[in-house]
C-alpha atoms as a PDB file:
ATOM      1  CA  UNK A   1     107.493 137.023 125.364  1.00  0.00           C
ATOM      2  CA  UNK A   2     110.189 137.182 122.594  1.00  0.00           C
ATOM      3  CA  UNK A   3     109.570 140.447 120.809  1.00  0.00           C
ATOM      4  CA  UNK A   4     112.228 140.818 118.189  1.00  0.00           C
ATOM      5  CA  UNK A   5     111.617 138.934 114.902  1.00  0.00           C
ATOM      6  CA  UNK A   6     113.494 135.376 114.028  1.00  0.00           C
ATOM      7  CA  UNK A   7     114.302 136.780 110.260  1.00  0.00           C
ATOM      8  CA  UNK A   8     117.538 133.584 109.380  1.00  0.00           C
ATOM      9  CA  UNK A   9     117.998 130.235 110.973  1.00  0.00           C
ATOM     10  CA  UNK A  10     120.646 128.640 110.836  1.00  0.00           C
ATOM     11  CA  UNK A  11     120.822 124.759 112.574  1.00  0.00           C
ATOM     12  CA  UNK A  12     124.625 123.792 112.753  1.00  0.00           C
ATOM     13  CA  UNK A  13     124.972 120.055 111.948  1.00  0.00           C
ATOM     14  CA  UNK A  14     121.132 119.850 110.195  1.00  0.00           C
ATOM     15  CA  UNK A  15     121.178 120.255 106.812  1.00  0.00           C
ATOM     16  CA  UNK A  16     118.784 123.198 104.910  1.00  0.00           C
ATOM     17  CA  UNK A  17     117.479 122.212 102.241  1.00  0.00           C
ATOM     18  CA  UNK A  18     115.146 125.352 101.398  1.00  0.00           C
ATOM     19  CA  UNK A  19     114.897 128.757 102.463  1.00  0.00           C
ATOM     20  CA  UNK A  20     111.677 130.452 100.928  1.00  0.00           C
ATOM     21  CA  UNK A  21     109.913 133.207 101.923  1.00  0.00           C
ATOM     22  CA  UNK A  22     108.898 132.434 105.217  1.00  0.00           C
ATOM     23  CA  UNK A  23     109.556 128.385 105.998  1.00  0.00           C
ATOM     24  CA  UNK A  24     113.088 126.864 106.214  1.00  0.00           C
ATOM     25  CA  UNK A  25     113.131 123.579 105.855  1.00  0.00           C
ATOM     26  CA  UNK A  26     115.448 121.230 107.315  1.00  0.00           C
ATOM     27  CA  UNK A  27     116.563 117.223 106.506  1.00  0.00           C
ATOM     28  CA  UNK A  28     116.229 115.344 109.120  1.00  0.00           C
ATOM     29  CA  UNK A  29     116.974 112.010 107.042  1.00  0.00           C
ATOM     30  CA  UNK A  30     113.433 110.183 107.024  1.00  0.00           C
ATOM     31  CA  UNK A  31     111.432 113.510 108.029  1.00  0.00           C
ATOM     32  CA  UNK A  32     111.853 117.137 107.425  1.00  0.00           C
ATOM     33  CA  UNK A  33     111.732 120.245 109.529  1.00  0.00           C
ATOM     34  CA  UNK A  34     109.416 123.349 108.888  1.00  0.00           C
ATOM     35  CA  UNK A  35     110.091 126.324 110.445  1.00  0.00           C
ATOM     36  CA  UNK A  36     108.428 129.271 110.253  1.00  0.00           C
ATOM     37  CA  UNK A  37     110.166 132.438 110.292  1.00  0.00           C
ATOM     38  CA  UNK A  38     108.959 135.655 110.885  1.00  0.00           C
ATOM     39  CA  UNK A  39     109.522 137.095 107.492  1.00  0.00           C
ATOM     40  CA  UNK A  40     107.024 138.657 105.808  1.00  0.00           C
ATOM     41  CA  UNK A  41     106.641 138.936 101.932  1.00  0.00           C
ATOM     42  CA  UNK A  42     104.253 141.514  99.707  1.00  0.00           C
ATOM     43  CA  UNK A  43     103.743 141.832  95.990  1.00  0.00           C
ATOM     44  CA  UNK A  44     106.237 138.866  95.880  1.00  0.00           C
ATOM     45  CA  UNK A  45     109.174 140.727  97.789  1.00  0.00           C
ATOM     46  CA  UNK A  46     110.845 139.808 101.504  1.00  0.00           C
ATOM     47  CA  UNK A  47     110.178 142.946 103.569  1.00  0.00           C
ATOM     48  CA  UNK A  48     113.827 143.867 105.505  1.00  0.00           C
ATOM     49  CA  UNK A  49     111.980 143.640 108.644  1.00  0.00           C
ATOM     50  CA  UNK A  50     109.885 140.978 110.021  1.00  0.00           C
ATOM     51  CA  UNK A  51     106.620 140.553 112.213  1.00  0.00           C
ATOM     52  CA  UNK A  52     107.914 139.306 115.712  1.00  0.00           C
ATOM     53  CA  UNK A  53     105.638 135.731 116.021  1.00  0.00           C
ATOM     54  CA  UNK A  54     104.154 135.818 112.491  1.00  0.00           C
ATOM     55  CA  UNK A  55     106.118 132.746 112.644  1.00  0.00           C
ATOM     56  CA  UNK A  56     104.691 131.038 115.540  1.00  0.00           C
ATOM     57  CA  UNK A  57     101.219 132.186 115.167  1.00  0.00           C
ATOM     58  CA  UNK A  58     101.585 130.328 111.290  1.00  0.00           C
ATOM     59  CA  UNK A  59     102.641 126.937 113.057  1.00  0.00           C
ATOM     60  CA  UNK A  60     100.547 127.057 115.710  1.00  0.00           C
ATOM     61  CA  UNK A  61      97.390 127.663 113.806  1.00  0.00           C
ATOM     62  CA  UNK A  62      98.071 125.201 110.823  1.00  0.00           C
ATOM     63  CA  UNK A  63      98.964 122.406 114.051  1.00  0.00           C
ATOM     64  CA  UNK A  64      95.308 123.470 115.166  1.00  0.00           C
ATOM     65  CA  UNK A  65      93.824 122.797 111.760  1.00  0.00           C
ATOM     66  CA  UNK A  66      95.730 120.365 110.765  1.00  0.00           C
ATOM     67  CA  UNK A  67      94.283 118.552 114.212  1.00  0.00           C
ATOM     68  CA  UNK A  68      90.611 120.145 113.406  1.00  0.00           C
ATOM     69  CA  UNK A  69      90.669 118.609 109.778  1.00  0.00           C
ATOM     70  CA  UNK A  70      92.109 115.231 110.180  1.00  0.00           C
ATOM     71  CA  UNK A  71      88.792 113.160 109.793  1.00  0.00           C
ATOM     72  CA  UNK A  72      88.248 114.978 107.015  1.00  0.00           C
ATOM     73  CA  UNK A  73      91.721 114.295 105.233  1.00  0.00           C
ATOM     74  CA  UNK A  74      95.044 112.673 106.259  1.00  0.00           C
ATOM     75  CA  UNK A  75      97.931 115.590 106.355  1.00  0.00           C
ATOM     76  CA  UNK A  76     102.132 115.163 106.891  1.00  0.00           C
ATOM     77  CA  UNK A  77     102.105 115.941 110.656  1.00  0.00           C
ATOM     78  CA  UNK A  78     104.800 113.104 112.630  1.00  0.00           C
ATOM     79  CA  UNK A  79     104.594 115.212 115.561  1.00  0.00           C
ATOM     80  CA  UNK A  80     101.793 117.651 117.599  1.00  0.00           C
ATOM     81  CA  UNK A  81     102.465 120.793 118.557  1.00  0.00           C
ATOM     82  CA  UNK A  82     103.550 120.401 121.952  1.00  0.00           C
ATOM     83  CA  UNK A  83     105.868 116.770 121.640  1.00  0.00           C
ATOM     84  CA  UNK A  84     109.372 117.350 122.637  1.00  0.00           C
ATOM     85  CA  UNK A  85     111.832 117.464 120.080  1.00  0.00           C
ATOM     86  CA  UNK A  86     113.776 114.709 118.941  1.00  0.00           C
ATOM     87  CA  UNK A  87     117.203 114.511 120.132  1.00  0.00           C
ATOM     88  CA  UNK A  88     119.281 116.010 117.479  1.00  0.00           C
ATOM     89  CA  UNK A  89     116.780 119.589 118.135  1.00  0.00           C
ATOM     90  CA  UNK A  90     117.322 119.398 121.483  1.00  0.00           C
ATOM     91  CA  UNK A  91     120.272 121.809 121.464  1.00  0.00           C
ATOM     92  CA  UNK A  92     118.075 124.636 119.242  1.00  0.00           C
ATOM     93  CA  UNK A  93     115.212 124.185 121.849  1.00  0.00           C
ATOM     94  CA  UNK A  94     114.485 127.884 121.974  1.00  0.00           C
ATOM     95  CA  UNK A  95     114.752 128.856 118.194  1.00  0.00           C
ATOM     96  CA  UNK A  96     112.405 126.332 117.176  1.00  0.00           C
ATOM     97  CA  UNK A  97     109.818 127.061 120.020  1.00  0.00           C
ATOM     98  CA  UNK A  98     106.533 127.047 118.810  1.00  0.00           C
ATOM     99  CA  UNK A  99     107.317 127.650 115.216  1.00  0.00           C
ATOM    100  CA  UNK A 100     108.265 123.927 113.823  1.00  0.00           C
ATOM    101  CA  UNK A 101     106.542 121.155 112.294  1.00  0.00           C
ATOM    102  CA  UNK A 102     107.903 117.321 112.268  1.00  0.00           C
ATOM    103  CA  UNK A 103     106.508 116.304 109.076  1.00  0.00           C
ATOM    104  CA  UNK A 104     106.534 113.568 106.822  1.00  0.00           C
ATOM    105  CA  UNK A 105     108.896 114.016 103.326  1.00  0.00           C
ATOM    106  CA  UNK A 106     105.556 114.000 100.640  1.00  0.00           C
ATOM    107  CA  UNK A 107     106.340 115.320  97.181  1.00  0.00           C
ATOM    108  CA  UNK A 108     104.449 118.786  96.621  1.00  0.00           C
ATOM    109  CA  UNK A 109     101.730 118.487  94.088  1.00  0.00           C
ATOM    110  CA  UNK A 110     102.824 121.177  91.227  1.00  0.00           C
ATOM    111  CA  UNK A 111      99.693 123.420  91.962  1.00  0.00           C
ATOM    112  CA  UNK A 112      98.189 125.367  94.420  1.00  0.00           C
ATOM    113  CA  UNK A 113      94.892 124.773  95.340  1.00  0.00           C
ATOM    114  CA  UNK A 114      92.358 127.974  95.769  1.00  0.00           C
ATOM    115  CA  UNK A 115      89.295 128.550  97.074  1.00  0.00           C
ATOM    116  CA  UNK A 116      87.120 131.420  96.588  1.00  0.00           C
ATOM    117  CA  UNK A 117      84.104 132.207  98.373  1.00  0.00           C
ATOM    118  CA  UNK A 118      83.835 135.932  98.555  1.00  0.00           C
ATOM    119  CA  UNK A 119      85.044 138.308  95.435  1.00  0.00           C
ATOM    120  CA  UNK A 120      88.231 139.858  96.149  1.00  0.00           C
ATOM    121  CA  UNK A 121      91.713 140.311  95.003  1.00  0.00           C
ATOM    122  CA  UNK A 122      92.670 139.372  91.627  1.00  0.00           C
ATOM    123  CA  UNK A 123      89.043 137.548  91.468  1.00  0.00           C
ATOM    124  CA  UNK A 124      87.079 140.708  91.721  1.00  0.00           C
ATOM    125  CA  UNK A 125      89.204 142.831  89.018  1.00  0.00           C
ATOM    126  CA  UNK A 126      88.668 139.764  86.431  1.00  0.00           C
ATOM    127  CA  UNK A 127      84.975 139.930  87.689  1.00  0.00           C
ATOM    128  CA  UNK A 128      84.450 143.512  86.495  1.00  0.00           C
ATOM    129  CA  UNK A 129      86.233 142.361  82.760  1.00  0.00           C
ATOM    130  CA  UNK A 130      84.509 139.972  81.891  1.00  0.00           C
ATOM    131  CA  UNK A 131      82.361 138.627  84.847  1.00  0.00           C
ATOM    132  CA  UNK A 132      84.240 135.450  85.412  1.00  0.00           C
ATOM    133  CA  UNK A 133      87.029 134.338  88.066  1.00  0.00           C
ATOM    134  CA  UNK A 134      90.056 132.538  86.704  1.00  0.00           C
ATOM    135  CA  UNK A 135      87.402 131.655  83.839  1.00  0.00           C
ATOM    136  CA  UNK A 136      84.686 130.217  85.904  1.00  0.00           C
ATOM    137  CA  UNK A 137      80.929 132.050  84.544  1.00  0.00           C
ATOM    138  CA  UNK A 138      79.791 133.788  87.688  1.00  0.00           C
ATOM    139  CA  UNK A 139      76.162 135.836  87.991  1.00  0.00           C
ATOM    140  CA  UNK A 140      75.636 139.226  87.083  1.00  0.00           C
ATOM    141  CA  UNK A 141      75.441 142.070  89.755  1.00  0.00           C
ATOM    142  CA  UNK A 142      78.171 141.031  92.229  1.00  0.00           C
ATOM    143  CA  UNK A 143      79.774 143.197  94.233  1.00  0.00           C
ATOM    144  CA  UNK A 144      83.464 143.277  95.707  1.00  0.00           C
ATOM    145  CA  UNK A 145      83.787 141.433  98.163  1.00  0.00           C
ATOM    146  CA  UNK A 146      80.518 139.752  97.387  1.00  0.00           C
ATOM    147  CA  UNK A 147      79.495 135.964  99.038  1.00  0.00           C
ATOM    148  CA  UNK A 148      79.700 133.886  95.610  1.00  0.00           C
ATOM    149  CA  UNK A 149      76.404 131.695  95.460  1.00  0.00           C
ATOM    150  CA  UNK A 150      79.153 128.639  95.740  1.00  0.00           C
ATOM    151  CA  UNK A 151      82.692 128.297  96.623  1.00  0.00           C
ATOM    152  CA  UNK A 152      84.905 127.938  93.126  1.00  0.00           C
ATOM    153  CA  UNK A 153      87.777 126.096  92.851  1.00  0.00           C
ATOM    154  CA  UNK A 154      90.497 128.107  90.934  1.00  0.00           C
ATOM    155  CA  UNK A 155      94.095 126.118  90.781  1.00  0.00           C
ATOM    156  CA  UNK A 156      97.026 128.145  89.989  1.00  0.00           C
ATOM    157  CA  UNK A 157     100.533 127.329  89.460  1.00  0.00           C
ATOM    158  CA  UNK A 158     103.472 127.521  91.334  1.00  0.00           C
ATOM    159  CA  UNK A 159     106.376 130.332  90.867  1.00  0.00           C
ATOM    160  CA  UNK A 160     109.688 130.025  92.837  1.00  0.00           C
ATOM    161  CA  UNK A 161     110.010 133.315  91.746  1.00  0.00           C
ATOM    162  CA  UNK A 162     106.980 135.958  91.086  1.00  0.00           C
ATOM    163  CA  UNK A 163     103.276 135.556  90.753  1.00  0.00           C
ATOM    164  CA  UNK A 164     101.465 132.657  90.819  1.00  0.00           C
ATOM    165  CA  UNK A 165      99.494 132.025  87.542  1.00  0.00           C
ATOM    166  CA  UNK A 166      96.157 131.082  87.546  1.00  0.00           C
ATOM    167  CA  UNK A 167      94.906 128.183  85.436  1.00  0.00           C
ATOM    168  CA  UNK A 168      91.491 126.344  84.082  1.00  0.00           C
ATOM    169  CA  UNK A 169      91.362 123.267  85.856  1.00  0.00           C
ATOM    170  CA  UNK A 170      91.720 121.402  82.777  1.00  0.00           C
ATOM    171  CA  UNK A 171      95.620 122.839  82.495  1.00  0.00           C
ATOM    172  CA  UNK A 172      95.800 121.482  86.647  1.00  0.00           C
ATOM    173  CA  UNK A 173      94.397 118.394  85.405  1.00  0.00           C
ATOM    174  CA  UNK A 174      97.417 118.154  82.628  1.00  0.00           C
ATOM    175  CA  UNK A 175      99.983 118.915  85.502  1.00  0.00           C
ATOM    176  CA  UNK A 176      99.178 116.311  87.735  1.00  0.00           C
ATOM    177  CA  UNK A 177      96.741 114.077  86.405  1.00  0.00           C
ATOM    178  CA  UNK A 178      93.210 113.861  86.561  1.00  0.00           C
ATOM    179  CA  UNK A 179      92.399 111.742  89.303  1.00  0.00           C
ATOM    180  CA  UNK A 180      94.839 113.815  91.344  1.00  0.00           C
ATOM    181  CA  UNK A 181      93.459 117.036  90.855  1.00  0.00           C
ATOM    182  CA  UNK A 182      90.046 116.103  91.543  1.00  0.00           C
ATOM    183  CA  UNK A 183      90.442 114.634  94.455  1.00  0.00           C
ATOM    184  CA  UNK A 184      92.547 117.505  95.757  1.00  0.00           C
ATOM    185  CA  UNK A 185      90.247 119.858  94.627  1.00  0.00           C
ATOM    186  CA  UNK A 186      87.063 118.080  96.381  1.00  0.00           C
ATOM    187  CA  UNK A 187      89.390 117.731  99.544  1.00  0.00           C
ATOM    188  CA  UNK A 188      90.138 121.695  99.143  1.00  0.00           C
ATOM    189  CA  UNK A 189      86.291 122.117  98.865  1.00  0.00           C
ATOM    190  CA  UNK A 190      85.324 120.225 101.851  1.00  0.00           C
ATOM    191  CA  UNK A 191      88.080 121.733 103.781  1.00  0.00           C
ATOM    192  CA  UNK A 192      87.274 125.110 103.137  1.00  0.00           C
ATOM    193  CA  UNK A 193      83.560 124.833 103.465  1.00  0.00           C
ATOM    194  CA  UNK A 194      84.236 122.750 107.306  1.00  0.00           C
ATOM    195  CA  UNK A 195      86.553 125.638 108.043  1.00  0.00           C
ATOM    196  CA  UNK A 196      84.413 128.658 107.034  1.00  0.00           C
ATOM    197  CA  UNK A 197      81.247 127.110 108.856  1.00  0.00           C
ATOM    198  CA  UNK A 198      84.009 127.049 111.600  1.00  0.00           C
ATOM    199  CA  UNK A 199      85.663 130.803 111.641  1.00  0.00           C
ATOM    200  CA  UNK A 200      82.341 131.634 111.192  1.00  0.00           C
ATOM    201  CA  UNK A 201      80.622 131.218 113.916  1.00  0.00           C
ATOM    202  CA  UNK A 202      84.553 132.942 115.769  1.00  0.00           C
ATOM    203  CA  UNK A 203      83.379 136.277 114.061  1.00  0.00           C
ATOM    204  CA  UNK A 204      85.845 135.484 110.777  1.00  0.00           C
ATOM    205  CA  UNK A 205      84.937 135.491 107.196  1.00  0.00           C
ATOM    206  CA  UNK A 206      87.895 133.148 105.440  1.00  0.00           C
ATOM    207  CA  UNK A 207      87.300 135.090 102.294  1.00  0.00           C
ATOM    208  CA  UNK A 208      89.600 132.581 100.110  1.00  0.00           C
ATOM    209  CA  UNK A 209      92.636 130.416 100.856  1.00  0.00           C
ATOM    210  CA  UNK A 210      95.083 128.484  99.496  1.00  0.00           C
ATOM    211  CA  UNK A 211      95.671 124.709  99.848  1.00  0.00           C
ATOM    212  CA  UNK A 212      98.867 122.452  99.283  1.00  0.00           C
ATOM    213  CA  UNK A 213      99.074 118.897  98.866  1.00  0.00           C
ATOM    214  CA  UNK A 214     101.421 116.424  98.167  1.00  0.00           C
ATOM    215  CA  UNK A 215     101.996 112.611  97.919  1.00  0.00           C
ATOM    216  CA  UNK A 216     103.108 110.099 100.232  1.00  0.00           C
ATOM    217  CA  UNK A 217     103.353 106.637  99.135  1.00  0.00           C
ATOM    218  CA  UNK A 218     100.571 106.755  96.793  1.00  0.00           C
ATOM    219  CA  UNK A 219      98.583 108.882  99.374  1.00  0.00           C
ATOM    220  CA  UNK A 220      97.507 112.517  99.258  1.00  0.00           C
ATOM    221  CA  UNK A 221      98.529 114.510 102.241  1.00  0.00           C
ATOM    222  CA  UNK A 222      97.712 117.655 103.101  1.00  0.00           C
ATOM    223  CA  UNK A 223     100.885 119.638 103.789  1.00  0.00           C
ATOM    224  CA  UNK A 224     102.802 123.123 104.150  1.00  0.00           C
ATOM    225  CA  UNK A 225     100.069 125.185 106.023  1.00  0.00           C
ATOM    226  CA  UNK A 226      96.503 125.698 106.908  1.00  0.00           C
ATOM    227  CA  UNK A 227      94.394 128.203 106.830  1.00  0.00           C
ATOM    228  CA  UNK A 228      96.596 131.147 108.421  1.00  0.00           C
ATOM    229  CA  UNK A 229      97.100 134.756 107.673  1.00  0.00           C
ATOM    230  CA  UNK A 230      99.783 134.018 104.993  1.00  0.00           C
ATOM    231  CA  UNK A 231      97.434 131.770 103.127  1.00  0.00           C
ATOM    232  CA  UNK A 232      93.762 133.259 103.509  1.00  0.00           C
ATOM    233  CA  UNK A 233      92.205 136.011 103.331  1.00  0.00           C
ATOM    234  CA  UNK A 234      90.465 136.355 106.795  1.00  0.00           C
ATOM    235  CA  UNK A 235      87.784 139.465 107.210  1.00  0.00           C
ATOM    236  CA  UNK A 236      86.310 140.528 110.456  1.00  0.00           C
ATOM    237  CA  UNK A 237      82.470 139.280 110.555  1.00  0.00           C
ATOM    238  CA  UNK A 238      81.027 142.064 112.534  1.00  0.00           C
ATOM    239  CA  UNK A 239      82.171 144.836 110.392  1.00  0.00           C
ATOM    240  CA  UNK A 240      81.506 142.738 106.721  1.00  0.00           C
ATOM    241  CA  UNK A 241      79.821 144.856 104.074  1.00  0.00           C
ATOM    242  CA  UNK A 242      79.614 144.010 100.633  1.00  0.00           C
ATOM    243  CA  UNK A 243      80.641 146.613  97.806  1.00  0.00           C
ATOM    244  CA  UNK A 244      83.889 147.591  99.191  1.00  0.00           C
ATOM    245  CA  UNK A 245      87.669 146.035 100.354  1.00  0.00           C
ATOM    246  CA  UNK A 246      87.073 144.844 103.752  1.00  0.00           C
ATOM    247  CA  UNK A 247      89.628 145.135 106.807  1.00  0.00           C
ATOM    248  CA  UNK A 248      91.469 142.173 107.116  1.00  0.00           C
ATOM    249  CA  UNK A 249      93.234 139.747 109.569  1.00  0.00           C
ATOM    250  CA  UNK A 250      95.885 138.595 107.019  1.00  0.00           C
ATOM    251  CA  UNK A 251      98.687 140.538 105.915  1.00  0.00           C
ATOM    252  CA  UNK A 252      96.359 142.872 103.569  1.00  0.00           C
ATOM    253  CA  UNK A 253      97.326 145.401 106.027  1.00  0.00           C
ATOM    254  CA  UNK A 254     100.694 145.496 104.884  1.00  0.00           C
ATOM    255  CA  UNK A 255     100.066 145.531 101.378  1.00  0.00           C
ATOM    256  CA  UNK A 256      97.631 148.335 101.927  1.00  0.00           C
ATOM    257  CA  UNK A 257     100.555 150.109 103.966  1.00  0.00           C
ATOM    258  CA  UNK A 258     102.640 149.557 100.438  1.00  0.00           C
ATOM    259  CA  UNK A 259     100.564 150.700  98.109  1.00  0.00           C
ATOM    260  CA  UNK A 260     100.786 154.173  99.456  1.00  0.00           C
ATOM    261  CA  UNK A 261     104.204 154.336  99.403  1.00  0.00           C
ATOM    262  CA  UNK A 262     106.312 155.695  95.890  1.00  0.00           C
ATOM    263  CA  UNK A 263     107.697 151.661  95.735  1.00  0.00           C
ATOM    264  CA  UNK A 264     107.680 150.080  92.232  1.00  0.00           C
ATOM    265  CA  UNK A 265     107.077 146.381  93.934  1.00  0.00           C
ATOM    266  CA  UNK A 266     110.515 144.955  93.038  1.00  0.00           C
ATOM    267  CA  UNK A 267     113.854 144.701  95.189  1.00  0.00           C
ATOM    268  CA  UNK A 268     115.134 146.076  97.683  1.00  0.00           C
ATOM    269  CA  UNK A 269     111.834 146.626  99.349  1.00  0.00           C
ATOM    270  CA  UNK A 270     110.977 149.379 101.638  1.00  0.00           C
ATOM    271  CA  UNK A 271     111.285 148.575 105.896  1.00  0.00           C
ATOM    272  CA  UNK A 272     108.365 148.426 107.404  1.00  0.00           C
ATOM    273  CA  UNK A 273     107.924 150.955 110.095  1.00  0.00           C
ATOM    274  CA  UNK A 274     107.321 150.466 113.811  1.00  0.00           C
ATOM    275  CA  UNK A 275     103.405 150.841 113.555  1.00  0.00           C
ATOM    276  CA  UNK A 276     102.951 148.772 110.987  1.00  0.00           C
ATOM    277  CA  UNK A 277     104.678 145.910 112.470  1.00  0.00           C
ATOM    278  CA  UNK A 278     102.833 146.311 115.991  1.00  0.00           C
ATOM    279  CA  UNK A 279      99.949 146.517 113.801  1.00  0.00           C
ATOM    280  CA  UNK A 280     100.228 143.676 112.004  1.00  0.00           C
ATOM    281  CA  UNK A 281     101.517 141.797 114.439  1.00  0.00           C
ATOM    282  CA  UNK A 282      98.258 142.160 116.780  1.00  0.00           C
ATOM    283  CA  UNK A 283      96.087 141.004 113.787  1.00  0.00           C
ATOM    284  CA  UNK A 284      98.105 138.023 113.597  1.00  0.00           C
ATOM    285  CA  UNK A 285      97.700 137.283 117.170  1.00  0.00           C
ATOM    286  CA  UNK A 286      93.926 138.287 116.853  1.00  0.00           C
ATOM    287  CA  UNK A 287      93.189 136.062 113.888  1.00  0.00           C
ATOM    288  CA  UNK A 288      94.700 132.895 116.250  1.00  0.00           C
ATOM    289  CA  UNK A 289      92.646 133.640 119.643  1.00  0.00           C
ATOM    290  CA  UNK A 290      89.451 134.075 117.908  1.00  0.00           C
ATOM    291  CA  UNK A 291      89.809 130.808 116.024  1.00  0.00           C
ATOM    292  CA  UNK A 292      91.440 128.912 118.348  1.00  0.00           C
ATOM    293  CA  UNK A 293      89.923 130.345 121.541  1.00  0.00           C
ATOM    294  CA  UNK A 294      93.458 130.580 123.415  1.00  0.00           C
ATOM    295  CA  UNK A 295      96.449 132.526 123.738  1.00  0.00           C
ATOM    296  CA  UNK A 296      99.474 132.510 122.037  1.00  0.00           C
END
């Protein structure tokens, strides 16, 4: 087992065409190539140190939804997770172990597709304003982290640089049309509500997550990733108790690690220390045998 972190890749003779904060994506003339790094971002800033695996445990678990939800909605995948690679990857074999995706070259819708089915985050402090999330009327007497009577669909959009801003459907609907965005967000409903049945009954609670989508020939595909610790907030079942922040499976931990720290959230930010990244790195690993009932 490979224990120190891939942080750059680099694939001589493959052109990059992205490098965000994780994924590096590659041109591979009528596909592209994901890879998943193991950097890890917080409050919108690449920690100096990574989480050795993050990036396999990312691929590996969006391959296993992406195969899990595939009845329910067609997605970008050209190639499973354990199909040799094409010819041109041979010679980067071991870099790209585990931690790539063959995928078809969609064009990203310009949203991000939430769901929320527990109050939390961002959701709970607009709650206690003025008792709505990203606008949406909820009940009286909820509690954070409370089970909202329904999921909620809450688009946001998408920054290259800082926060994502949320927005009222109606401004998603603007962005991409409105045929588009409600079929993506009934497909990020269904998916959601299939996948928290799911984790469920693995002892997880997938709090909220965060959907892409993009078009293929006139088709919506499901792309980027699925359901991981980067894009969902996953809580422990057994130890769930309304009224309170809940420990998490997802990189919470780090952010909670942060937030003691004298760090005013922008660049250069602060290395993680050893603990931390053991730490996080055996929720990671956690998160992907309980759902997936195997070993990484």
């Amino acid at each position: 087992m490979n224990n120190e972190p891939l942080l750059q890749l680099d694939l001589p003779g493959v052109p990059k065409i992205k490098s965000g904060k994780v994924r590096e994506v590659f041109d591979l003339g009528d596909r592209l190539l994901f890879v998943a790094t193991d950097r890890i971002s917080a409050f919108d800033c690449v920690m100096p140190n990574g989480i050795p695996r993050k990036g396999e445990v990312l691929t590996q678990l969006s391959h296993f939804w992406f195969g899990q939800t595939e009845s329910l909605v067609p997605n970008h995948l050209l190639a499973k997770a354990d199909d040799p690679l094409p010819p041109q990857l041979q010679p980067f074999a071991a870099q790209l172990a585990g931690r790539s995706m063959i995928v078809k070259k969609a064009t990203p819708l310009t949203i991000e597709c939430v769901v929320r089915g527990y109050l939390a985050g961002s959701g709970w402090k607009e709650y206690q304003r003025s008792q709505t999330v990203c606008g949406i009327p909820l009940p009286a007497g909820l509690e954070e982290s409370s089970e909202l009577p329904a999921p909620i669909f809450t688009p946001a959009t998408k920054a290259e640089t800082g926060h994502d801003e949320n927005i009222p459907f109606e401004t998603a609907a603007k962005l991409v049309g409105a045929d588009i965005a409600e079929r993506a967000r009934d497909l990020s409903l269904l998916i959601y509500n299939f996948a928290r049945d799911y984790a469920r009954k693995r002892g997880i609670i997938i709090a909220d997550t965060k959907f892409e989508f993009g078009l293929f020939n006139g088709e919506l595909l499901l792309i980027d990733e699925v359901l991981t610790p980067d894009s969902s907030r996953f809580w422990p079942a057994d130890k769930f108790q309304p009224g309170k922040a809940q420990p998490s499976f997802d990189k919470q931990f780090v952010r909670d690690y942060l937030e003691t720290l004298a760090w005013d959230k922008s660049p250069p930010a602060p290395s993680l220390p050893s603990i931390i990244v053991s730490r996080t790195q055996a929720k990671y690993l956690e998160a992907y045998e309980r759902l997936t009932g195997r070993n990484l």
